[in-house]
N, C-alpha and C. Protein backbone atom coordinates (compact mmCIF):
# COMPACT_ATOMS: atom_id res chain seq x y z
N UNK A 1 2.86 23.65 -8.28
CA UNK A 1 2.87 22.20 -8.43
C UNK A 1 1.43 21.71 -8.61
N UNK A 2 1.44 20.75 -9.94
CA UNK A 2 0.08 19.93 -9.92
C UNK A 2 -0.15 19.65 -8.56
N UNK A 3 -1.73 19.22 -8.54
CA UNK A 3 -2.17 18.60 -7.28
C UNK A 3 -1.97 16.77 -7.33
N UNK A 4 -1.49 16.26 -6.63
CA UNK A 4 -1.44 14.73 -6.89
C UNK A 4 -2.60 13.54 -6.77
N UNK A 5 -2.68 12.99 -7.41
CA UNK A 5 -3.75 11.78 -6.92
C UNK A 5 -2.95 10.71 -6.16
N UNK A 6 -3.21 10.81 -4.66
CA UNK A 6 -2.61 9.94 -3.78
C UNK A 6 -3.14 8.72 -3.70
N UNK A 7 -2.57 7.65 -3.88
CA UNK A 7 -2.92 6.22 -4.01
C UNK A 7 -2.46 5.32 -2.86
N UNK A 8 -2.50 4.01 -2.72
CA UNK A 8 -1.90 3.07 -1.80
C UNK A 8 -0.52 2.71 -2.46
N UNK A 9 -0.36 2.97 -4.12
CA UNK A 9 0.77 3.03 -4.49
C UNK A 9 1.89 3.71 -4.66
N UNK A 10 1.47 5.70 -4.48
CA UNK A 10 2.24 6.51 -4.49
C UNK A 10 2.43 7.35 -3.06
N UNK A 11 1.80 6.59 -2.19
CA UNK A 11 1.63 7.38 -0.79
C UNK A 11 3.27 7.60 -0.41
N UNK A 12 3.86 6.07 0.03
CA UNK A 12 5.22 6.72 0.44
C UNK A 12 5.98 7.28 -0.02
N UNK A 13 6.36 7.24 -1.44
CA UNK A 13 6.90 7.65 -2.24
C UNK A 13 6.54 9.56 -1.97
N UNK A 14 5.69 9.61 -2.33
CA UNK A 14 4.76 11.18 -2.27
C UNK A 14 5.50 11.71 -0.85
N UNK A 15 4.91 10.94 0.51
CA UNK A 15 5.20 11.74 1.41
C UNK A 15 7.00 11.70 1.90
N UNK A 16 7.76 11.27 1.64
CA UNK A 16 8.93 10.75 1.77
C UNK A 16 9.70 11.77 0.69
N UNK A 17 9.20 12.33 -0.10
CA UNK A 17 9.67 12.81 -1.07
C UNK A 17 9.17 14.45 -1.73
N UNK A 18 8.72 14.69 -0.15
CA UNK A 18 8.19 16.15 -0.07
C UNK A 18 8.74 16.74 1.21
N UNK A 19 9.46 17.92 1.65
CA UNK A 19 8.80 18.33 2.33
C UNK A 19 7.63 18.45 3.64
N UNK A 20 6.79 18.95 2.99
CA UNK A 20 5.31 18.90 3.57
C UNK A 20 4.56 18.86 2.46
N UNK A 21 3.64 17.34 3.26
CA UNK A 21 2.44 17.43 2.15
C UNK A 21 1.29 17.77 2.72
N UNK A 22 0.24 18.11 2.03
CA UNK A 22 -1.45 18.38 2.40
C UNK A 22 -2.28 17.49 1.41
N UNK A 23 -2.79 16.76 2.23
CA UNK A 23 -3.71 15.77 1.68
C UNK A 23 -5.63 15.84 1.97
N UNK A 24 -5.84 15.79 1.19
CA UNK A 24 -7.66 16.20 1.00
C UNK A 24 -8.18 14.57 0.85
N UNK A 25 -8.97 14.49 1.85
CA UNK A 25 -9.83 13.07 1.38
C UNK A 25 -11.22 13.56 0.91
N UNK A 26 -11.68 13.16 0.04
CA UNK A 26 -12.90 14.00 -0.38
C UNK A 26 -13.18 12.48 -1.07
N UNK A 27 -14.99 12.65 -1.75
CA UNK A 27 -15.93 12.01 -2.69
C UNK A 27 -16.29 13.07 -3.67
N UNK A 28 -16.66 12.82 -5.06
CA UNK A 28 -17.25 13.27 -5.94
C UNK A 28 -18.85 13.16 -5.12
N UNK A 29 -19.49 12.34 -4.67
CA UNK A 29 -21.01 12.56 -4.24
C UNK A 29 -20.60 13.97 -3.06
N UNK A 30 -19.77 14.02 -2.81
CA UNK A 30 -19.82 15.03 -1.29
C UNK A 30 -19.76 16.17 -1.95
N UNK A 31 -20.74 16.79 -1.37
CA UNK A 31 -20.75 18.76 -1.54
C UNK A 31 -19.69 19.43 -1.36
N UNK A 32 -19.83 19.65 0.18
CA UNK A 32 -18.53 20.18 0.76
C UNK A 32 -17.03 19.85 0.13
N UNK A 33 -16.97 19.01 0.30
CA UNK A 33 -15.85 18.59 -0.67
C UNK A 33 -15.79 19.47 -2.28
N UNK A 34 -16.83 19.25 -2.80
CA UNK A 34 -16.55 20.14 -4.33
C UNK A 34 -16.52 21.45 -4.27
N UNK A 35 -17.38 21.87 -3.05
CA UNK A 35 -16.89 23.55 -3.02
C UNK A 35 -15.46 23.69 -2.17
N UNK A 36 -14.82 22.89 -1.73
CA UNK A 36 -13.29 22.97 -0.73
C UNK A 36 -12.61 22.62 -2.19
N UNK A 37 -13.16 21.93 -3.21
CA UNK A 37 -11.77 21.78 -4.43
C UNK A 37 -11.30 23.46 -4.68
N UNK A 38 -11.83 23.74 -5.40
CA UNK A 38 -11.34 25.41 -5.51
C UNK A 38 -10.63 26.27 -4.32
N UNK A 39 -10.48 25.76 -3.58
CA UNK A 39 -9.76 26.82 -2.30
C UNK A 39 -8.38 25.89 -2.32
N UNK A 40 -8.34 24.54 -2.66
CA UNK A 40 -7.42 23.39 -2.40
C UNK A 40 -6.53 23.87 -3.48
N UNK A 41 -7.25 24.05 -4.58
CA UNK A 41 -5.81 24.00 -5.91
C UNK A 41 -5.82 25.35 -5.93
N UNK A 42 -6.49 26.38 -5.57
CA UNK A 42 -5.70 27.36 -5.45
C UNK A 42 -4.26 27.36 -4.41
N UNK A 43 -4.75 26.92 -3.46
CA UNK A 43 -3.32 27.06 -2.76
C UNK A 43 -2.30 26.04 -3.22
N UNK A 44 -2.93 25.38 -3.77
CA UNK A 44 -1.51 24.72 -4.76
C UNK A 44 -0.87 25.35 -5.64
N UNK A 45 -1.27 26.68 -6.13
CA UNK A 45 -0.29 27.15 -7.41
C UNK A 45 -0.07 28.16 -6.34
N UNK A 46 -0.67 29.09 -4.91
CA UNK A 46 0.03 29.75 -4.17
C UNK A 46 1.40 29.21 -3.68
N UNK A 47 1.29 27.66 -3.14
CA UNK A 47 2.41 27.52 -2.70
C UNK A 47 3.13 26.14 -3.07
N UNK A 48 4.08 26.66 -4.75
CA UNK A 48 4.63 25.51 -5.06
C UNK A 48 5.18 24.69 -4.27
N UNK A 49 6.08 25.07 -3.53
CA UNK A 49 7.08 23.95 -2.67
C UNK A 49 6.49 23.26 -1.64
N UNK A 50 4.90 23.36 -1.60
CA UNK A 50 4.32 22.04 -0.85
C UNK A 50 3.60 21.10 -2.00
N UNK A 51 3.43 19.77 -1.40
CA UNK A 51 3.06 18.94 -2.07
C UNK A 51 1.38 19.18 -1.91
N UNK A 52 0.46 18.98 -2.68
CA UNK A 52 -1.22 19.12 -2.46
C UNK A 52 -1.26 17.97 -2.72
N UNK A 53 -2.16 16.74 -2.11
CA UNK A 53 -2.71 15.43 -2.10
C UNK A 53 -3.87 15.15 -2.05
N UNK A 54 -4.74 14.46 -3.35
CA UNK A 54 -5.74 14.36 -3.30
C UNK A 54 -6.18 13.10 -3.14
N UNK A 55 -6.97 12.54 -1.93
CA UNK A 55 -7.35 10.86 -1.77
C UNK A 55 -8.98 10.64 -2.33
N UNK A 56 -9.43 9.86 -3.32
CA UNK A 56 -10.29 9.35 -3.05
C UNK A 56 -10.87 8.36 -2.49
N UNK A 57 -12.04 8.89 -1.45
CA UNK A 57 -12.04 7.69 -0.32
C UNK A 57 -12.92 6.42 -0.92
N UNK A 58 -13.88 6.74 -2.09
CA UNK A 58 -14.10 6.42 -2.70
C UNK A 58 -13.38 4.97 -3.39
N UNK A 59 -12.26 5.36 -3.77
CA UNK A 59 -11.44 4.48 -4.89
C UNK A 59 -10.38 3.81 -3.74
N UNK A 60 -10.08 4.89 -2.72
CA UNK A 60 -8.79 4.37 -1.87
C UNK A 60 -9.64 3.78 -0.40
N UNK A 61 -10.92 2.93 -0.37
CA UNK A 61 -10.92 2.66 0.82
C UNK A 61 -10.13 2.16 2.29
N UNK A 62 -9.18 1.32 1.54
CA UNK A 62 -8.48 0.70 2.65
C UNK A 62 -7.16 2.02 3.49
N UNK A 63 -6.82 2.66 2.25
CA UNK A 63 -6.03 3.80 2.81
C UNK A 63 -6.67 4.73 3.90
N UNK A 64 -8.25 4.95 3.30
CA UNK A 64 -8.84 6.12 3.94
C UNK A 64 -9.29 5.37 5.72
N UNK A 65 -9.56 4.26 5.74
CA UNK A 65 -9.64 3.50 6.56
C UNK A 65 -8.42 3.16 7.50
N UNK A 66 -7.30 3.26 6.75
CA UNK A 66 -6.16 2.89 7.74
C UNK A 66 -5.99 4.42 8.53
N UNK A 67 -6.40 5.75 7.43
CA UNK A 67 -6.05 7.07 8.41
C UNK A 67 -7.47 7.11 9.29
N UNK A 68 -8.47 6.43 9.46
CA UNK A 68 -9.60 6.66 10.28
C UNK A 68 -10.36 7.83 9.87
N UNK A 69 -10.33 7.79 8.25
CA UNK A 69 -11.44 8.86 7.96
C UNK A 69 -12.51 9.15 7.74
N UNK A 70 -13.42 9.17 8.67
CA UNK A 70 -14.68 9.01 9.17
C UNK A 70 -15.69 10.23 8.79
N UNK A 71 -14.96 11.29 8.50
CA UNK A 71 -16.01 12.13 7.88
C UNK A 71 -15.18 12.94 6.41
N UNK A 72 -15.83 13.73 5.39
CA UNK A 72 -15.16 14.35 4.85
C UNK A 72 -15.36 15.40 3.88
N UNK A 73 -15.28 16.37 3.56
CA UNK A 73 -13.54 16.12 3.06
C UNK A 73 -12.65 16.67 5.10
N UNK A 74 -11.62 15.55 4.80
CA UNK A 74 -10.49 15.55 6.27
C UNK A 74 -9.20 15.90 5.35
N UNK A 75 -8.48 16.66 5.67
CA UNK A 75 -7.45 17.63 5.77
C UNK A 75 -6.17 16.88 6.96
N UNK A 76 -5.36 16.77 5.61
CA UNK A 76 -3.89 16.09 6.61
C UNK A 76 -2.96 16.40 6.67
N UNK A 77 -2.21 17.20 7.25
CA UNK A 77 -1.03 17.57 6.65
C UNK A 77 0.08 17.09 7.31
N UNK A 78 1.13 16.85 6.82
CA UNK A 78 2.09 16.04 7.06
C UNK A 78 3.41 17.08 6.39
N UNK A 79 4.26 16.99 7.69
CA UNK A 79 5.51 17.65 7.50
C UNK A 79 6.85 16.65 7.87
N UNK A 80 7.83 16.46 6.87
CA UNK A 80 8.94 15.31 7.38
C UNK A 80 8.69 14.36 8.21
N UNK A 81 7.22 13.84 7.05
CA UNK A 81 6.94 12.79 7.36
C UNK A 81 5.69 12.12 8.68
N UNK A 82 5.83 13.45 9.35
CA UNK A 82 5.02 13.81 10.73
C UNK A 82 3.77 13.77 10.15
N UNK A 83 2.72 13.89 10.99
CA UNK A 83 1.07 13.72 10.60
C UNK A 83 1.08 14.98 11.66
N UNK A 84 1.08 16.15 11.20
CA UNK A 84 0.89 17.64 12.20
C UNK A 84 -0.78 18.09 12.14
N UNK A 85 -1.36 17.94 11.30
CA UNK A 85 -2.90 18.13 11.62
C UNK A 85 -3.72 17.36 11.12
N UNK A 86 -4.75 16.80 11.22
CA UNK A 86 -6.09 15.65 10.72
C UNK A 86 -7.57 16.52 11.20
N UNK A 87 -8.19 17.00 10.93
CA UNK A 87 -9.30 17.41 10.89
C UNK A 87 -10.01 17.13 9.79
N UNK A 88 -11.25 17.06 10.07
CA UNK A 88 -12.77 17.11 8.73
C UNK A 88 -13.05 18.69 8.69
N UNK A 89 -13.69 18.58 7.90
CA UNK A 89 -13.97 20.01 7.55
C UNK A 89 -13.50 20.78 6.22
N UNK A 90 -14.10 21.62 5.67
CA UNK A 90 -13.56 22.72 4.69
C UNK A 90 -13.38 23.71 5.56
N UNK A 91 -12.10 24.04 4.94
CA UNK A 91 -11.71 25.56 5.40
C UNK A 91 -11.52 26.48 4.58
N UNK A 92 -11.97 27.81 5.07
CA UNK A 92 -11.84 28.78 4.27
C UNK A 92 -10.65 29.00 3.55
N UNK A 93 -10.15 29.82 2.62
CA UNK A 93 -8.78 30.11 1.90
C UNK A 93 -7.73 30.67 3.26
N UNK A 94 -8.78 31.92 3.97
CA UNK A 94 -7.67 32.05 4.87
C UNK A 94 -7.20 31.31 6.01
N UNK A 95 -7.91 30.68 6.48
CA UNK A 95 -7.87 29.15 8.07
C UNK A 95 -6.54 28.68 6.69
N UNK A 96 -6.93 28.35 5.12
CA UNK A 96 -5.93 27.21 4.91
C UNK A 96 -4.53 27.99 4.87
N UNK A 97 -4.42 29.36 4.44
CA UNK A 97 -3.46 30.21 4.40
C UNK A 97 -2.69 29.74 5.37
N UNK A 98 -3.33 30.26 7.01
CA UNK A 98 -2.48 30.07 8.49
C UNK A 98 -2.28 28.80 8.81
N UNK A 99 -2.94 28.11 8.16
CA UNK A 99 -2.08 26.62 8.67
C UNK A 99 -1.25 26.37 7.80
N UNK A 100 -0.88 26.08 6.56
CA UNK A 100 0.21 26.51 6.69
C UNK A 100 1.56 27.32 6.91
N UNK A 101 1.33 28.19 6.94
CA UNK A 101 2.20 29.85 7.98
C UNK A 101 2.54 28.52 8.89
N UNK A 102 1.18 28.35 9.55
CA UNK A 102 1.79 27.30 11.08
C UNK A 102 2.61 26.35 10.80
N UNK A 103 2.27 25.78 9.53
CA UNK A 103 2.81 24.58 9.95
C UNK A 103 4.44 24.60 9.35
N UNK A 104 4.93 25.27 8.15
CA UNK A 104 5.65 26.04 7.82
C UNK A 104 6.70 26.46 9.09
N UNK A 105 6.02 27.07 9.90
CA UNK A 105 7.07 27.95 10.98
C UNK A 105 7.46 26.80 12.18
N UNK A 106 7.00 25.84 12.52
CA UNK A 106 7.05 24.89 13.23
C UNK A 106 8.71 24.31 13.02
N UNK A 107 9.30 24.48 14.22
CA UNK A 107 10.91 24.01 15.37
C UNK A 107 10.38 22.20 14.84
N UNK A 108 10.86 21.32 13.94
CA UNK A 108 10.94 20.05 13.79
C UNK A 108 11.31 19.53 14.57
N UNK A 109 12.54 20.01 15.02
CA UNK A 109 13.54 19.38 16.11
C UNK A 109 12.83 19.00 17.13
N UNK A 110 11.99 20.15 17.30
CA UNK A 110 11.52 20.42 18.73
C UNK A 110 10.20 19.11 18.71
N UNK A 111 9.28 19.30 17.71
CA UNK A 111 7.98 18.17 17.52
C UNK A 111 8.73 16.73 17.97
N UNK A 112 9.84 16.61 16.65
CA UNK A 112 10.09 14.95 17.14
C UNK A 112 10.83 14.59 18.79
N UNK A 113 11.11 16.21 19.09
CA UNK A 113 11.76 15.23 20.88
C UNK A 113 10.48 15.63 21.33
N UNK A 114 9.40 16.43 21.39
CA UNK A 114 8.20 16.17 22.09
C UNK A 114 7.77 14.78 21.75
N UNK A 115 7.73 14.53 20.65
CA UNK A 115 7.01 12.84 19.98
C UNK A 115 7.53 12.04 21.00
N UNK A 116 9.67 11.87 20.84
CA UNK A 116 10.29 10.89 21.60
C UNK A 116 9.91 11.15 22.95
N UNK A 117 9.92 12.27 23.43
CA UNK A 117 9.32 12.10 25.49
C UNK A 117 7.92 11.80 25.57
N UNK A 118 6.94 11.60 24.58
CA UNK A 118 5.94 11.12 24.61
C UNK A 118 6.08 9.77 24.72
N UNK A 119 6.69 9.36 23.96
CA UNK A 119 6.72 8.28 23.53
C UNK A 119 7.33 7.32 24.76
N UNK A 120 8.56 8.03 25.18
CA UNK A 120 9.06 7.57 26.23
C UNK A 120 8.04 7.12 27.80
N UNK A 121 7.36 8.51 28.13
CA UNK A 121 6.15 8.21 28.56
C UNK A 121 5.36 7.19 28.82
N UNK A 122 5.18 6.63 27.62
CA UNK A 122 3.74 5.64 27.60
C UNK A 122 4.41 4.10 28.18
């Protein structure tokens, strides 16, 4: 699967309509970011049946601002809809390999009644 350009206009649509997505907030001025593109779309043609999301924080401020993305390139991944990891950072091919493995192998059932007794909790 192409990699997507995630917007304020195709966000729900995108995540609502995947699976699991992985979303990259990156800048064209940012380094890190241009050497993490090549590890990013590779694992997009490794693994069609996830969605790859690309934000520019740049163009998408108010989005990148509503996820609190404060440094970057930040790494999001989102499974049925869930927000399962948010970190800054580039990661190597293999860190991105095992997270998804992880996130992939992850009991749903189980996340959203942890969410609901959290939730219940507060």
């Amino acid at each position: 699967m192409a990699t997507i350009t995630l917007t304020a206009d195709n966000f729900k649509e995108t995540i609502s309509g995947h699976d699991i997505v992985i979303v990259d907030f990156w800048a064209s001025w940012c380094a890190p970011c241009r050497s993490f593109a090549p590890t990013f779309e590779a694992a997009s043609e490794k693994y069609p049946d996830i969605a790859f999301a690309k934000v520019n924080t740049e163009e998408e401020r108010e989005m990148s601002s509503g996820f609190n993305i404060r440094s970057i390139p930040t790494l999001m991944v989102f499974r049925e809809q869930v927000i399962l990891y948010a970190e800054a950072g580039a990661l190597p091919a293999a860190a991105l390999d095992q997270l998804i493995e992880q996130v992939k192998s992850l009991d749903m059932e189980k996340v959203r009644a942890d969410i609901a007794a959290e939730a219940e909790a507060q």
